[in-house]
Protein backbone atom coordinates (compact mmCIF):
# COMPACT_ATOMS: atom_id res chain seq x y z
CA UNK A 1 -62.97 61.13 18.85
CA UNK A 2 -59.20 61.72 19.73
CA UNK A 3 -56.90 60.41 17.14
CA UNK A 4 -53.98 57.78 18.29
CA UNK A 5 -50.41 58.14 17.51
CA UNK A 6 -51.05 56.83 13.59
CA UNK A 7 -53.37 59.13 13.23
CA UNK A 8 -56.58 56.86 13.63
CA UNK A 9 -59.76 57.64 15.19
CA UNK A 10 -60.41 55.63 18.73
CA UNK A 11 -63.68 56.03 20.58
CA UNK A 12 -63.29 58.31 24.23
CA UNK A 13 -64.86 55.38 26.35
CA UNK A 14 -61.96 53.06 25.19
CA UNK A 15 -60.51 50.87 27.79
CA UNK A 16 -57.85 49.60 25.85
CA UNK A 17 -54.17 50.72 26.53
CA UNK A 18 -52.92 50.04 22.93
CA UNK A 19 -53.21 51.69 20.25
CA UNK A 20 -54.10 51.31 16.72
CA UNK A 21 -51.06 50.93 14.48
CA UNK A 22 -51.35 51.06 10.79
CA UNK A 23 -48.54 48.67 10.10
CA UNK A 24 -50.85 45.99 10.99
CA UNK A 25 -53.54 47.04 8.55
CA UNK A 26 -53.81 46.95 4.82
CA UNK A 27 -52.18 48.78 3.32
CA UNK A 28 -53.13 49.43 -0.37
CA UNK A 29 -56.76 50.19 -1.23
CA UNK A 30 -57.65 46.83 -2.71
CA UNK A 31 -56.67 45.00 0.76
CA UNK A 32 -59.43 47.05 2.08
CA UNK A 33 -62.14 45.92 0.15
CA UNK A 34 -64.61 43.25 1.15
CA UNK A 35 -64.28 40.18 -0.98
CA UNK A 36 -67.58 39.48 -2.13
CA UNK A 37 -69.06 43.11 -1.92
CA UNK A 38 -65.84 45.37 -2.73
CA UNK A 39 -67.07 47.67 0.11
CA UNK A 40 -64.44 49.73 1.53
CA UNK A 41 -63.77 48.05 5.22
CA UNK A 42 -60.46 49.79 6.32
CA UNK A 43 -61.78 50.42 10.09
CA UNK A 44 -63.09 46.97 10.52
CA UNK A 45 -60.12 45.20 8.51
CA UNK A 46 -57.83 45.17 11.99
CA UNK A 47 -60.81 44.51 14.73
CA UNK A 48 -60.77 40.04 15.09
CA UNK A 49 -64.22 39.85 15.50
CA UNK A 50 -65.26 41.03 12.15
CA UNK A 51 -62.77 38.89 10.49
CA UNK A 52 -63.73 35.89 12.02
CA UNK A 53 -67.65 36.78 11.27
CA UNK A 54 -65.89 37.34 7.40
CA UNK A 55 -63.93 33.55 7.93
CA UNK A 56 -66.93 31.98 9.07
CA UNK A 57 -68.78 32.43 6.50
CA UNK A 58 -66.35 30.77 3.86
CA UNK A 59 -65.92 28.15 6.49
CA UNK A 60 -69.47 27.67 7.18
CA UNK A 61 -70.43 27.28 3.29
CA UNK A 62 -67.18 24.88 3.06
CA UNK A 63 -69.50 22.45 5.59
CA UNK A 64 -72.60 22.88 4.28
CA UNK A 65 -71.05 21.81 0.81
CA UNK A 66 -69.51 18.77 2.08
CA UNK A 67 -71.53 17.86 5.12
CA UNK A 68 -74.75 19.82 5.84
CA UNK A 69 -76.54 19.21 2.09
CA UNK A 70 -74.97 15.22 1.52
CA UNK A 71 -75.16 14.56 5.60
CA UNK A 72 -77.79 16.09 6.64
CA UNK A 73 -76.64 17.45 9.37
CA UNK A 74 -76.23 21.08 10.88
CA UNK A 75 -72.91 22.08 12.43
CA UNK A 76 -74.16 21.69 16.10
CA UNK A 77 -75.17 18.47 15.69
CA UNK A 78 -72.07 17.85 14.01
CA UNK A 79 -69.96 19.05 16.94
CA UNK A 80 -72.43 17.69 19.51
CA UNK A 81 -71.94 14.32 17.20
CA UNK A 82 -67.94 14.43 17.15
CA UNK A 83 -67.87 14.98 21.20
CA UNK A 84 -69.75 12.15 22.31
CA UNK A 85 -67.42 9.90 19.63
CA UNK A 86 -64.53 11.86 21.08
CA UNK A 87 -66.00 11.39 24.92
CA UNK A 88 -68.18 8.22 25.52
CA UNK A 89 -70.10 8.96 28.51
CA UNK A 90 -70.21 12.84 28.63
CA UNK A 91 -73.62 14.37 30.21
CA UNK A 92 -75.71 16.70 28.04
CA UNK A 93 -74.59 19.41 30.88
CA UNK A 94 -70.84 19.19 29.96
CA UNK A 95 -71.85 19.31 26.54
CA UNK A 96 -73.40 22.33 26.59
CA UNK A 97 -71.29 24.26 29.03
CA UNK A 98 -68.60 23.01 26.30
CA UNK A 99 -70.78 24.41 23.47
CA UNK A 100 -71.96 27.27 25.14
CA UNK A 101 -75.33 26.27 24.78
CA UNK A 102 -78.15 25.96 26.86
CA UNK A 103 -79.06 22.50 28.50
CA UNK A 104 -82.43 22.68 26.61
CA UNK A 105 -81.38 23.02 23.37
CA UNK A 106 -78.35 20.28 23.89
CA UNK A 107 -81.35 17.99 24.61
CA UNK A 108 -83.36 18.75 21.53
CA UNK A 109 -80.45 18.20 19.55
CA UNK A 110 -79.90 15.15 21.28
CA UNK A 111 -83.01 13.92 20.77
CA UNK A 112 -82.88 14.75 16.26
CA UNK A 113 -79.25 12.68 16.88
CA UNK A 114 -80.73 9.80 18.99
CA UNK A 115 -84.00 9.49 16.73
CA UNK A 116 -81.52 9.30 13.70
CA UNK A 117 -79.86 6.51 15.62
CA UNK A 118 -76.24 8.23 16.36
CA UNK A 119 -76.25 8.77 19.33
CA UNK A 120 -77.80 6.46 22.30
CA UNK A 121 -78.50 7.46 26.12
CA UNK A 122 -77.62 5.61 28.88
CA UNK A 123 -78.88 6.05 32.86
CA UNK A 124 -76.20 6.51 35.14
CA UNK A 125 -75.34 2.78 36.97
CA UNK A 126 -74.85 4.92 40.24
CA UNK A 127 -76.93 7.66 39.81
CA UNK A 128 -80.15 7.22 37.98
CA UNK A 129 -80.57 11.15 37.49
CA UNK A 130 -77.81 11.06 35.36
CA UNK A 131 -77.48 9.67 31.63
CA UNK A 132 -74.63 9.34 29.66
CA UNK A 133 -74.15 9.65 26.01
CA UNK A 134 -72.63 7.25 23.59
CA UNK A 135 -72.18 7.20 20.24
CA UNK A 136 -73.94 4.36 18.38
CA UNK A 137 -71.45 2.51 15.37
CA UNK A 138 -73.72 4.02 12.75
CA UNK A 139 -73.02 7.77 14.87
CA UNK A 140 -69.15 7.11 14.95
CA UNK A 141 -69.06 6.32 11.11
CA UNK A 142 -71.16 9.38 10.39
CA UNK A 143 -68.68 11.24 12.35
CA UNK A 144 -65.79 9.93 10.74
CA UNK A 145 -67.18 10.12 7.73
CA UNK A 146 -68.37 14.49 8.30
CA UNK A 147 -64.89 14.65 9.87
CA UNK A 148 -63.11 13.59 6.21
CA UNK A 149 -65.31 14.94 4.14
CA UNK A 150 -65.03 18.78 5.81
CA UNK A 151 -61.18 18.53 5.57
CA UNK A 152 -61.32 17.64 2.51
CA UNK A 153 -63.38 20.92 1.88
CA UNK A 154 -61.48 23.28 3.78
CA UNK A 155 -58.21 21.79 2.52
CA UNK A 156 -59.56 22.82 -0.94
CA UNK A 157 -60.86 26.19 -0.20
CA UNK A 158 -58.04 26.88 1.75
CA UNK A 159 -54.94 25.39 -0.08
CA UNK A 160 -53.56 28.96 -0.36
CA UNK A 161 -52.51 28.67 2.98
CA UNK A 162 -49.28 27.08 3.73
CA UNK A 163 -49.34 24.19 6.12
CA UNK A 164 -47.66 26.72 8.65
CA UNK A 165 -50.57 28.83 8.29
CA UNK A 166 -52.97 26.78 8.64
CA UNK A 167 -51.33 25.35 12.15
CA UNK A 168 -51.20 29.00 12.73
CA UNK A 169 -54.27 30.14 12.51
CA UNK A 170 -56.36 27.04 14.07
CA UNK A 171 -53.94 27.61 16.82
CA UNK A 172 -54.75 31.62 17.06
CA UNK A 173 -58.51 30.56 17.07
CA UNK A 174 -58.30 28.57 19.19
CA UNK A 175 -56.43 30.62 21.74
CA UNK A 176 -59.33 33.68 21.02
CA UNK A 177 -62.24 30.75 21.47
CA UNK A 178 -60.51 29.94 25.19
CA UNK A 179 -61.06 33.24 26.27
CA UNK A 180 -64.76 32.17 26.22
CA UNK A 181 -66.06 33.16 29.75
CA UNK A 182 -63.22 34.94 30.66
């Protein structure tokens, strides 16, 4: 593999036009280092995906902690919950091309949210193809309540980030999650 300018390696079939600079990398030994296995990871440190895999898995135990185990619920349903609070009325088929799901899984986990009696269907008044989702009271407390309850946790876990930070990087993520189909 030819080396770039700082002297790292970059695969031949690389379409990308920039290259690899070391000032964006760690730079001490230690900053290499997974956290929980203290595996040297200096050529995955600088590529996104891998640190978002490594993010989500803090953030992922974070909800499990405070909403999965007490809740009971998974984080899809939990998302799929918080949109139809957030958007009385949407179809399963803008929820999934939301979630980037398929239609027939958005309707099984309808169906675990409407047999728990959070969410309830309604058939469209002018087309009876079509049904609309609502959240029941019982769904929009739940949702409320998940929503409090996982900032709460990721507040905690993460109050080593500065407020500006924090903006920062839910702002970053969610620039890289909008390239999504793109």
């Amino acid at each position: 593999m030819p080396k770039t300018s700082a002297g790292l390696r970059q695969p031949l079939n690389s379409t990308s036009t920039q290259t690899l600079d070391r000032r964006s990398m760690p730079t001490n030994k230690t900053d290499q280092l997974t956290p929980a296995g203290r595996l040297n990871e200096s050529r995955l440190s600088g590529l996104i995906g891998y640190q978002i895999a490594q993010a989500d898995i803090t953030a992922l135990g974070v909800f499990e902690r405070e909403v999965g185990k007490p809740m009971g619920l998974r984080p899809v349903e939990f998302a799929i919950l918080t949109l139809v609070c957030e958007n009385p009325g949407v179809t399963s088929v803008r929820l999934a091309n939301a979630l980037a799901l398929s239609a027939p899984s958005v309707t099984v986990w309808l169906d675990k949210l409407e047999a728990r009696t959070l969410i309830i269907r309604r058939s469209s008044e002018s087309d009876r193809r079509r049904t609309h989702l609502h959240a029941t009271q019982q769904g929009m407390e739940a949702a409320n309540r998940a929503i409090e309850r996982v900032t709460f946790g990721e507040q905690e876990t993460f109050k080593d980030l500065t407020p500006g930070e924090r903006m920062l990087l839910v702002e970053l993520l969610h620039k890289v999650a909008s390239r999504r189909g793109s």
